[in-house]
Protein backbone atom coordinates (compact mmCIF):
# COMPACT_ATOMS: atom_id res chain seq x y z
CA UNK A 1 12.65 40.41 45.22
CA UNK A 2 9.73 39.03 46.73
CA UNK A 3 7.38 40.14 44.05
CA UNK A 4 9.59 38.23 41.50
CA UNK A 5 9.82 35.01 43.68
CA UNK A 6 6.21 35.25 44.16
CA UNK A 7 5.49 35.31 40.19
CA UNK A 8 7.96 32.48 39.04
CA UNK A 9 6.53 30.48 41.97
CA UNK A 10 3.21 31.09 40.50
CA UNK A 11 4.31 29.65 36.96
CA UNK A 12 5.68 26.53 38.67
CA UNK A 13 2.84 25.95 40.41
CA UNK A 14 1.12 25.80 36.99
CA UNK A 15 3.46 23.83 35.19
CA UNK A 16 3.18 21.59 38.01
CA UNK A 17 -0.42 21.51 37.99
CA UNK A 18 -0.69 20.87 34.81
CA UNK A 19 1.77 17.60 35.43
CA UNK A 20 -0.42 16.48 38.22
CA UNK A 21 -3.96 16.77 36.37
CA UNK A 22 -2.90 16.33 32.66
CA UNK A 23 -4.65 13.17 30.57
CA UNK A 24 -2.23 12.42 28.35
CA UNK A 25 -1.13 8.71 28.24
CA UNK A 26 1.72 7.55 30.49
CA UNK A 27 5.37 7.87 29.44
CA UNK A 28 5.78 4.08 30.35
CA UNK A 29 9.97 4.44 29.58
CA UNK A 30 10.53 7.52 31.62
CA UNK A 31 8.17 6.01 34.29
CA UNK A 32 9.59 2.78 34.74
CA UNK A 33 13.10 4.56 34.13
CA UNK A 34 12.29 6.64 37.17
CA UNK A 35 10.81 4.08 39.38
CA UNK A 36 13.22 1.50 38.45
CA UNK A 37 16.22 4.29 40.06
CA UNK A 38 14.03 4.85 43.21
CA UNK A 39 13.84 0.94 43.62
CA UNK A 40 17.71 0.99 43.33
CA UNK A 41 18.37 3.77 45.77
CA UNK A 42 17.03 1.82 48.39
CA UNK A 43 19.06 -1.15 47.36
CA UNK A 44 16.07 -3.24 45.58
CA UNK A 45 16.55 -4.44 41.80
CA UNK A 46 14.19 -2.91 38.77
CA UNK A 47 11.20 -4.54 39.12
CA UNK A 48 9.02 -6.14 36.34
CA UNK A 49 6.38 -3.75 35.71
CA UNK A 50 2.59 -4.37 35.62
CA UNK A 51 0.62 -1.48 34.18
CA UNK A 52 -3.64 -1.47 34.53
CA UNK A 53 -5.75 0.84 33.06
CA UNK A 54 -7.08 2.65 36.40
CA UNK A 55 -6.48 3.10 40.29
CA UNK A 56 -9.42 1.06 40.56
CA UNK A 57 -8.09 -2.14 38.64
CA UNK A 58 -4.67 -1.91 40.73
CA UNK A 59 -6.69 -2.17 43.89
CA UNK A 60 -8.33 -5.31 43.15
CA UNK A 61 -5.68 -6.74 40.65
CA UNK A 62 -3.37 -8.86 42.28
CA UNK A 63 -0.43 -9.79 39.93
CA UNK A 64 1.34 -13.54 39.91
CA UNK A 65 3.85 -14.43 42.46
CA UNK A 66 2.41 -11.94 45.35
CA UNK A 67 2.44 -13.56 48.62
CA UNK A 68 -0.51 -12.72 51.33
CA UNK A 69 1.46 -10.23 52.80
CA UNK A 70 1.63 -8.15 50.24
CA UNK A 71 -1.86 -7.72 49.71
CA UNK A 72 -3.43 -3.87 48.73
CA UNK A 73 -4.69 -4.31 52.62
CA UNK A 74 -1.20 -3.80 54.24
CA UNK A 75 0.11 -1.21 51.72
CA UNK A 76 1.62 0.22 54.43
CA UNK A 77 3.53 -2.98 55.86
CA UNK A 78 5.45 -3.44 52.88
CA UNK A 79 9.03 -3.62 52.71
CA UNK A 80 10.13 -1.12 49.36
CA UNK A 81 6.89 1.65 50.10
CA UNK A 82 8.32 1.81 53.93
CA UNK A 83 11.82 2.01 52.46
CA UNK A 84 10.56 4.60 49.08
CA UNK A 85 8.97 6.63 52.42
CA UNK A 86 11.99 7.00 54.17
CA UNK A 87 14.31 7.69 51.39
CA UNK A 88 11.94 10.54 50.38
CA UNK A 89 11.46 11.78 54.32
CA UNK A 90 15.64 11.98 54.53
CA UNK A 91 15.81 13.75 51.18
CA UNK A 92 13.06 16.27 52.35
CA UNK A 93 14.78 16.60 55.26
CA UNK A 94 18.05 17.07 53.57
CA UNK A 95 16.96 19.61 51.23
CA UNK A 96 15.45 21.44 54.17
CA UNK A 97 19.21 21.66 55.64
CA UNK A 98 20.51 23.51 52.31
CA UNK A 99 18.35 27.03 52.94
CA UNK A 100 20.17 29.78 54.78
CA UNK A 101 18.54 31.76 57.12
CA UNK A 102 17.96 34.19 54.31
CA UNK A 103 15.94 32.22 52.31
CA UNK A 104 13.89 31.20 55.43
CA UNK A 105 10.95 33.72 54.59
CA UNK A 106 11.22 32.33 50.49
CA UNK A 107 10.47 28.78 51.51
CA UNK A 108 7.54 30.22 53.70
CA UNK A 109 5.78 31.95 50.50
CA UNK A 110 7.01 28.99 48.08
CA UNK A 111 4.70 26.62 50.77
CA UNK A 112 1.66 29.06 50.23
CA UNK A 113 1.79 29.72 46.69
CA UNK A 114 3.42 26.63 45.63
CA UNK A 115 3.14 23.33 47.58
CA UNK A 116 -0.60 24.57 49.76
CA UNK A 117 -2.45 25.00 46.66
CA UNK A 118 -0.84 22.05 44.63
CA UNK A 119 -1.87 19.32 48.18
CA UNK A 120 -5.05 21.08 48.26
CA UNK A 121 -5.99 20.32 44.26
CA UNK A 122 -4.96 17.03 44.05
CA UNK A 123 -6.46 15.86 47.47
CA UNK A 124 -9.48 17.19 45.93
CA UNK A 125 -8.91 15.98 42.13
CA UNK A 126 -7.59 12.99 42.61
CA UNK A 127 -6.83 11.35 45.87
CA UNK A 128 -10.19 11.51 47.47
CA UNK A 129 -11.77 9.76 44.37
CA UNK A 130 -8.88 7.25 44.38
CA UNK A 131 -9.20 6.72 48.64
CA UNK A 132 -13.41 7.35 49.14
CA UNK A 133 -14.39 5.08 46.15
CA UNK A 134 -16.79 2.69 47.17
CA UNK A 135 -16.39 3.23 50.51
CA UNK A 136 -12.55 2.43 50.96
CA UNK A 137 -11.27 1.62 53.79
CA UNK A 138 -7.66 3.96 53.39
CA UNK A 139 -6.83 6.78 55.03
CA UNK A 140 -6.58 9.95 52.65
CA UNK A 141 -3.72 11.00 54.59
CA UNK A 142 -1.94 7.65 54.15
CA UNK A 143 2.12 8.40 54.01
CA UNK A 144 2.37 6.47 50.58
CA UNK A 145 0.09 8.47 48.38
CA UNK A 146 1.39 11.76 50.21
CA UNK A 147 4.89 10.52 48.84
CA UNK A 148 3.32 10.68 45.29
CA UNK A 149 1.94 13.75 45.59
CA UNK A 150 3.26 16.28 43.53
CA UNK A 151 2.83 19.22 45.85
CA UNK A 152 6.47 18.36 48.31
CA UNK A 153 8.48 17.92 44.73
CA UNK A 154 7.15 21.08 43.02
CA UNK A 155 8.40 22.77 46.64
CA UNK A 156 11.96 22.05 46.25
CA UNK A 157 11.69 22.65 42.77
CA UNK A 158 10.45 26.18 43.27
CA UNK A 159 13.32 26.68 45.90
CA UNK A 160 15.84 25.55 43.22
CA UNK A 161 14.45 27.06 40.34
CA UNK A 162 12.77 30.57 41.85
CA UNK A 163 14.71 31.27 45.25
CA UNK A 164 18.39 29.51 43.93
CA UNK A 165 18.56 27.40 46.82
CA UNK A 166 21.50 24.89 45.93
CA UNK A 167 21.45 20.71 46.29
CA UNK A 168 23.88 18.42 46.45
CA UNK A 169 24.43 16.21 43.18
CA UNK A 170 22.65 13.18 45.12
CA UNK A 171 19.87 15.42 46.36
CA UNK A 172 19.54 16.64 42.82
CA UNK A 173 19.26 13.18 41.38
CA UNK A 174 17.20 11.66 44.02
CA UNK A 175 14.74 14.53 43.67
CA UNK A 176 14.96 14.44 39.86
CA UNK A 177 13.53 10.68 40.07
CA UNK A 178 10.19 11.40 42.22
CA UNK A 179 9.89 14.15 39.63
CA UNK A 180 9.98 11.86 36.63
CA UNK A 181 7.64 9.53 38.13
CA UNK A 182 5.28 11.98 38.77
CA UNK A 183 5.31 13.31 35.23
CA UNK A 184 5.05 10.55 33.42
CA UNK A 185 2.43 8.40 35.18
CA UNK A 186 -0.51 7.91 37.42
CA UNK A 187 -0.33 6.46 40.90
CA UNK A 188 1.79 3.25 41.05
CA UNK A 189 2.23 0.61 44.14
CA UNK A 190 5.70 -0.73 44.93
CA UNK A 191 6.50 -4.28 46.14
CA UNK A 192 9.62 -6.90 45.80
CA UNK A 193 9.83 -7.72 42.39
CA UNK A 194 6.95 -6.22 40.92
CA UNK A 195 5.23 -2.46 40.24
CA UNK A 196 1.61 -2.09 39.52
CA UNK A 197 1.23 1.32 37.79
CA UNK A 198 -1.79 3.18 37.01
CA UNK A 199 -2.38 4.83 33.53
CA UNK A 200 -3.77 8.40 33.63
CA UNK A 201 -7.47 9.35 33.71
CA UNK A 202 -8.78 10.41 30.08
CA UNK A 203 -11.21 13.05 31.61
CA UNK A 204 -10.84 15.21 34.20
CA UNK A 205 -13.05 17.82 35.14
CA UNK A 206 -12.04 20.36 37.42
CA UNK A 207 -13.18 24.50 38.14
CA UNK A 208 -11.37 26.99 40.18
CA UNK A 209 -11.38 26.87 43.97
CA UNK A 210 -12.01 28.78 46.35
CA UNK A 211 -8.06 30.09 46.58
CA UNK A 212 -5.80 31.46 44.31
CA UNK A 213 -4.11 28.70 42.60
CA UNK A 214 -5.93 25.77 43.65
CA UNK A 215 -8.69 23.99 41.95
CA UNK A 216 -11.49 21.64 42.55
CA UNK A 217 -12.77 18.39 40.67
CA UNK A 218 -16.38 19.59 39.35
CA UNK A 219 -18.57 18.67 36.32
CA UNK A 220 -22.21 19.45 36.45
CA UNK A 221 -23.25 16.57 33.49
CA UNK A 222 -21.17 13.50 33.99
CA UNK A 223 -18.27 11.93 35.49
CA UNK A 224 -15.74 14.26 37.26
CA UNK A 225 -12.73 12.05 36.12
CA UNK A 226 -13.14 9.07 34.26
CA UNK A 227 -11.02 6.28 33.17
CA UNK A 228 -10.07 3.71 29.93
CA UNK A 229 -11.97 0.93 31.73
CA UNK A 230 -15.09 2.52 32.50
CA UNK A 231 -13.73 3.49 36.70
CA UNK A 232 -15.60 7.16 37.14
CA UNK A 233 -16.36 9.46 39.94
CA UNK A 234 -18.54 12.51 40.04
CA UNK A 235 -17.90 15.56 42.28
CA UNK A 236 -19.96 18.78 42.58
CA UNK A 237 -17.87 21.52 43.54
CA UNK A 238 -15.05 19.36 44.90
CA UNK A 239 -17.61 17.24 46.84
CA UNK A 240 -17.58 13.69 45.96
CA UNK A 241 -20.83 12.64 45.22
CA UNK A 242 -22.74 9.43 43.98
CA UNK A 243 -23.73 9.29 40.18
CA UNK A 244 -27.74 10.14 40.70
CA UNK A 245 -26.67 13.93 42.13
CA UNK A 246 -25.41 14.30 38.84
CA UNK A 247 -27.23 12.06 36.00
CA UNK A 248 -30.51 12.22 37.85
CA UNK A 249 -31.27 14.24 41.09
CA UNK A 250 -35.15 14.05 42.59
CA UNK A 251 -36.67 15.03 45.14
CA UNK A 252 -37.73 11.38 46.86
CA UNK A 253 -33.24 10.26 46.52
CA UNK A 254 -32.46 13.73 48.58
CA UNK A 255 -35.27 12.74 51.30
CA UNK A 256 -34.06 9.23 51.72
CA UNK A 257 -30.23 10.34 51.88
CA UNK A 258 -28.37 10.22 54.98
CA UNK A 259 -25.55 12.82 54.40
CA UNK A 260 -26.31 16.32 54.84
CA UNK A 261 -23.78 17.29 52.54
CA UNK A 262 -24.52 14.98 49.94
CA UNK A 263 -28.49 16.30 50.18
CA UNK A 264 -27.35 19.60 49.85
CA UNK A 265 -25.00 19.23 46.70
CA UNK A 266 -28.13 17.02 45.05
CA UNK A 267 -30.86 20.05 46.18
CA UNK A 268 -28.03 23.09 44.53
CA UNK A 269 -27.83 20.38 41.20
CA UNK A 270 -31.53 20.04 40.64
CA UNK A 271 -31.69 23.79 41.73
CA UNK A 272 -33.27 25.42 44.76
CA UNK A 273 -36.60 26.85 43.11
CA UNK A 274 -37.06 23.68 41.41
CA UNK A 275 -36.18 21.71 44.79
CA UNK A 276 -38.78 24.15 46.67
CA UNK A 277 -41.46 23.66 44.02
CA UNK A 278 -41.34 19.62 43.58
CA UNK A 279 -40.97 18.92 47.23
CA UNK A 280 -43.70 21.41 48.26
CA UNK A 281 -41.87 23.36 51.08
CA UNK A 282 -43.67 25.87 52.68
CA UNK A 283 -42.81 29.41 52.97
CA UNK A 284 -42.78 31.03 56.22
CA UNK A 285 -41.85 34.69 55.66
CA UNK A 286 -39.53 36.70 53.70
CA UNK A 287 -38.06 40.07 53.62
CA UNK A 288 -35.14 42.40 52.40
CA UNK A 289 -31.77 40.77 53.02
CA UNK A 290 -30.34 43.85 55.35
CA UNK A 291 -26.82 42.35 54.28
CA UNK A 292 -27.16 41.79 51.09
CA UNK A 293 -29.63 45.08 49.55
CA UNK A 294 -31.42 44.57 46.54
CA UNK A 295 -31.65 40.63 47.77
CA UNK A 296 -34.85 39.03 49.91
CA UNK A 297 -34.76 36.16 52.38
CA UNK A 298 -36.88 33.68 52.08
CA UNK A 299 -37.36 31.04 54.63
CA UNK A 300 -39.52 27.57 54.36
CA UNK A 301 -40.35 24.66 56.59
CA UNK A 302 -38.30 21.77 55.57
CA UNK A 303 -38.41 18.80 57.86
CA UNK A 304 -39.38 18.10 61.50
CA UNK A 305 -37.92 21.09 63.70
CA UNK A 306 -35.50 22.08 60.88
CA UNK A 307 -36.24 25.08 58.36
CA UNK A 308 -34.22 26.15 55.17
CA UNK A 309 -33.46 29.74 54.23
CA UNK A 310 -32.70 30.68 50.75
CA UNK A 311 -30.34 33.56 49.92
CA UNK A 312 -28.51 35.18 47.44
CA UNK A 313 -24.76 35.27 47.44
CA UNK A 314 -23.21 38.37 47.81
CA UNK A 315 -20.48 38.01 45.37
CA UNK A 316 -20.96 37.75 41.50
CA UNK A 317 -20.24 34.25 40.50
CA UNK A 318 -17.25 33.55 37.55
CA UNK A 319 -20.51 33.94 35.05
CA UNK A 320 -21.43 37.08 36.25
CA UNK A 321 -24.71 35.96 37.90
CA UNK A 322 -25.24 35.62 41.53
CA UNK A 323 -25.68 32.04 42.63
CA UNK A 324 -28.90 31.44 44.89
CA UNK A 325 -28.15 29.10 48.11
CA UNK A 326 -30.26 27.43 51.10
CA UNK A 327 -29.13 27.26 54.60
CA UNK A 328 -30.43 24.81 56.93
CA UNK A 329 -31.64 26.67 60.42
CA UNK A 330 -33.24 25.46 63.80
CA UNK A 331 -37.08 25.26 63.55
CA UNK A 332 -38.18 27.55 66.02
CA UNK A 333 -36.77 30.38 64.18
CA UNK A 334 -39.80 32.58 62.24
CA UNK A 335 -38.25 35.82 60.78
CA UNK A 336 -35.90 35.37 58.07
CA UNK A 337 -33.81 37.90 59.31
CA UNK A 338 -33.16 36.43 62.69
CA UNK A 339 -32.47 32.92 60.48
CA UNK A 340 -29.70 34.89 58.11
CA UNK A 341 -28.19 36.24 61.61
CA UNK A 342 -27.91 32.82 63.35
CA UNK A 343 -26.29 31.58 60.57
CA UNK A 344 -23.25 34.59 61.34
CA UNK A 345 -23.58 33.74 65.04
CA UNK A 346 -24.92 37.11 64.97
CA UNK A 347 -28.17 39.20 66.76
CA UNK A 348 -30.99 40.46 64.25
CA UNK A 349 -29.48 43.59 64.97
CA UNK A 350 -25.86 42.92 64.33
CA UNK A 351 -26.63 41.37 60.58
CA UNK A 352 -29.07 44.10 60.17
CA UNK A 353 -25.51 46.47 60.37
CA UNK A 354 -23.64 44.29 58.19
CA UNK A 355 -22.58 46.67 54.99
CA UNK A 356 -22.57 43.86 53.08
CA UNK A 357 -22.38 39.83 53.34
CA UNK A 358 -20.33 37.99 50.93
């Protein structure tokens, strides 16, 4: 039973994926069909409908007749996304009051194979380069874009469709609208009287993550996603990183960036022997990599009292090759071995017994 659950979950999880990170234009007449049955369910009329070409543009469009109130600052203040919130919070909770106690253990592995994976992918594909654009100011766990999200809908559907849990007509239709809205448009951004809704991106750029099911927003020669009007973002393995890690790493931008992480994604796009060759780093020792055989350590001097060690991955990459890497260790540290071991929070001796390190 499980094993069958388990697969149809799977397949949902794809279709829904496919929803959440698809290109294709907007259905504007299913979306504002949708939207405009949400608005009504929480006693508002259909509002008039203003439609922009990227997230971007809706942040810093503000459309006639919207009072200071209402302004993209105090998304959370207003009156219909506080009201949309709550309608969806007592339908969750609702549809939460439908399972039996048999179906208890289902809506466990529907969370991890359906709705984990889903939250995970578009956090990573599309909400962080919607909230961490230019430095924005929202929280990525803000309540209003989590209501969007695909990943709570596609759990009730999987209950529904692959463990038979049964809704109410009302639950049914209320779900069936945050469905429809989902499908058939970007993000959108409710007030009184008036929708702004966001087309789709028309390139999106994403790789497998590190968990079944989920992936990552990655492209190794140009914008990540990209919009109509020009609005981009580039990621490198699901990192979010500015434009010159991509187009145009070098060794002088990684030594006057701040973030670590950033450095690091710019040092693995330029490549670490190309990295180690342009910005002169010193080697200190090397030797057989006692956790990884047929592999060598190698460490350099890298900045004041900080070193780098460069390894091999122990696992074959997707392309069959295994992918080279540098670790950042304390400077005092001399033997490559004893660098690869503090790294585990391990003894020389301890990694040294390692059968192998992934």
């Amino acid at each position: 039973m499980n094993t069958l659950v388990q697969r149809e979950a799977a397949e949902i999880r794809e279709e829904w994926m496919g929803c959440a990170l698809t290109t294709r234009p907007a259905d504007r007449p299913a979306a504002e069909a949708a939207i405009s049955g949400l608005y009504r369910l929480i006693g508002y009329a259909p509002p008039r409908f203003h439609w922009v070409s990227s997230p971007l543009m809706a942040l810093e469009t503000v459309p006639p007749g919207i009072r200071p109130a209402e302004s993209i600052e105090r998304l959370a203040d207003w009156p219909v996304t506080r009201a949309l919130i709550s309608l969806m919070q007592t339908l969750c909770m609702g549809l939460n009051g439908r399972l039996t106690w048999a179906q208890r253990p289902l809506d466990q592995l529907i969370g991890r194979v359906v709705r984990a994976p889903l939250a995970r992918s578009v956090d990573s594909a599309l909400t962080e380069a919607l909230l961490q654009r230019r430095e924005s100011r929202y929280d990525p766990a803000d309540r209003w874009y989590a209501a969007q999200s695909p990943s709570w809908i596609a759990h009730y559907d999987g209950l529904r469709r692959a463990v038979g849990v049964v809704f109410t007509p009302e639950q049914t239709h209320q779900l069936d609208l945050w469905a429809a809205a989902v499908r058939s448009c970007g993000w959108w951004w409710p007030r009184e009287g008036v929708c702004v809704v966001s087309e789709r991106p028309v390139a999106l750029h994403t790789e497998p993550g590190d968990d079944i099911g989920e992936v990552r927003l990655h492209r190794a020669d140009g914008p990540a996603i990209r919009y109509t009007d020009g609005w981009d973002a580039h990621a490198w393995h699901g990192r979010r990183v500015p434009a010159w890690v991509i187009t145009d790493p070098s060794v002088e931008r990684i030594a006057r960036e701040p973030n670590v992480e950033i450095r690091r994604c710019a040092i693995e796009r330029l490549g670490w022997p190309a990295y180690i060759e342009q910005a002169g780093l010193h080697l200190v020792a090397t030797a057989p990599d006692p956790g990884n055989p047929g592999s060598h350590l190698r460490l350099y001097d890298m900045r004041a009292e900080t070193k780098v060690l460069i390894a091999v991955n122990g696992s074959v990459e997707r392309d069959g090759r295994r992918r080279q890497y540098g670790l950042t260790v304390p400077g005092f540290l001399r033997d490559p071995v004893d660098a690869a071991a503090w790294t585990y929070g391990l003894s020389a001796e301890q990694y040294s017994q390692l059968l192998r390190r992934t």
